[in-house]
Protein backbone atom coordinates (compact mmCIF):
# COMPACT_ATOMS: atom_id res chain seq x y z
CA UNK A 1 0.00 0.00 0.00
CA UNK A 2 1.33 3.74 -0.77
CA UNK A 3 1.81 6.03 1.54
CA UNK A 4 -0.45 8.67 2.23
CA UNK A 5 1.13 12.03 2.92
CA UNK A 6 -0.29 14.69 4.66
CA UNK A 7 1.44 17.84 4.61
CA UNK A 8 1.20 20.99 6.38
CA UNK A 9 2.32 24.69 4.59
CA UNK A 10 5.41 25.80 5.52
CA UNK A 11 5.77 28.79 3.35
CA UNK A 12 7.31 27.61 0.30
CA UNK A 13 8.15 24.46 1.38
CA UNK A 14 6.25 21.56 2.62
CA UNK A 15 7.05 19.10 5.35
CA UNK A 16 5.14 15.85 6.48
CA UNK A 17 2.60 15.73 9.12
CA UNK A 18 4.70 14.96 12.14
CA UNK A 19 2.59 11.89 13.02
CA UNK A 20 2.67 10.63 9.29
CA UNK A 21 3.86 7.46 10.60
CA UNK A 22 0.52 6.63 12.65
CA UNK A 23 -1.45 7.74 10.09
CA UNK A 24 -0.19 5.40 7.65
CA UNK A 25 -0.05 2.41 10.08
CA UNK A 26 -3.59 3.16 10.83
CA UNK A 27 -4.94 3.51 7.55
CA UNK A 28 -3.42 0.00 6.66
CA UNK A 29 -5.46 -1.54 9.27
CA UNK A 30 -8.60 -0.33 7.83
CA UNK A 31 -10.90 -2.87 5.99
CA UNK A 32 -12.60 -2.29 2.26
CA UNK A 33 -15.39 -0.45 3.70
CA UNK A 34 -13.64 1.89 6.09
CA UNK A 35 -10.96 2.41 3.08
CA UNK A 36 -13.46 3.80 1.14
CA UNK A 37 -15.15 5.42 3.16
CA UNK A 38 -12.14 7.22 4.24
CA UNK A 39 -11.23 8.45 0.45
CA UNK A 40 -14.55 9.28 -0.16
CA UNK A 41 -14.47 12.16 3.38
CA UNK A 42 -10.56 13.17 2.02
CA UNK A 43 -12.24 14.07 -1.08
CA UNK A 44 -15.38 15.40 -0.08
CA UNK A 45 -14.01 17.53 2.69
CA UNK A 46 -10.59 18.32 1.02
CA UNK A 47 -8.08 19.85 2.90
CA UNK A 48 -11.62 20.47 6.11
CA UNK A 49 -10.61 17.51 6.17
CA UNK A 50 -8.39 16.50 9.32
CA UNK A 51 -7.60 12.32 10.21
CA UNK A 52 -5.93 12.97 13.14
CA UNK A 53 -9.05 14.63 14.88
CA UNK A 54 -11.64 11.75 13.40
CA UNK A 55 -13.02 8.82 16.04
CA UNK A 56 -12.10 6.24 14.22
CA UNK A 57 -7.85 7.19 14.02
CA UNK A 58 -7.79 8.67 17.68
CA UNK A 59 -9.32 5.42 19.03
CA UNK A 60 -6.81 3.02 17.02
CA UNK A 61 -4.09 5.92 18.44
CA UNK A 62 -5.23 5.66 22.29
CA UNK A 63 -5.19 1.47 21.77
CA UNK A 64 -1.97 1.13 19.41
CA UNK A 65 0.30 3.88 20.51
CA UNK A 66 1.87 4.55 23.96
CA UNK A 67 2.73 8.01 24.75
């Protein structure tokens, strides 16, 4: 699976979400449905649209990550 970058201005240059690794080990647990579902809200919402403040990824955080 591809990675899926999120990145945040930083005047002319971009740098990756500092979290990108999460969000691409939580997006790979996701199943067909949820997958979809997913690229359906990034495109929808467009850049409204924020996976480290949705249920689903800060429950999978809070279980899978320890601070």
């Amino acid at each position: 699976m591809n990675s899926i970058t999120t990145t945040i201005s930083a005047g002319a240059a971009t740098k990756p979400h500092p979290e990108q690794m999460y969000f691409d080990q939580y997006i790979q647990t996701l199943d067909e449905k949820e997958l979809k579902a997913y690229h359906i809200a990034r495109d929808h919402l467009g850049m409204s649209f924020q996976l480290e403040k949705s249920n689903g990824y800060l429950n999978w955080k809070k279980d899978n990550v320890k601070s």
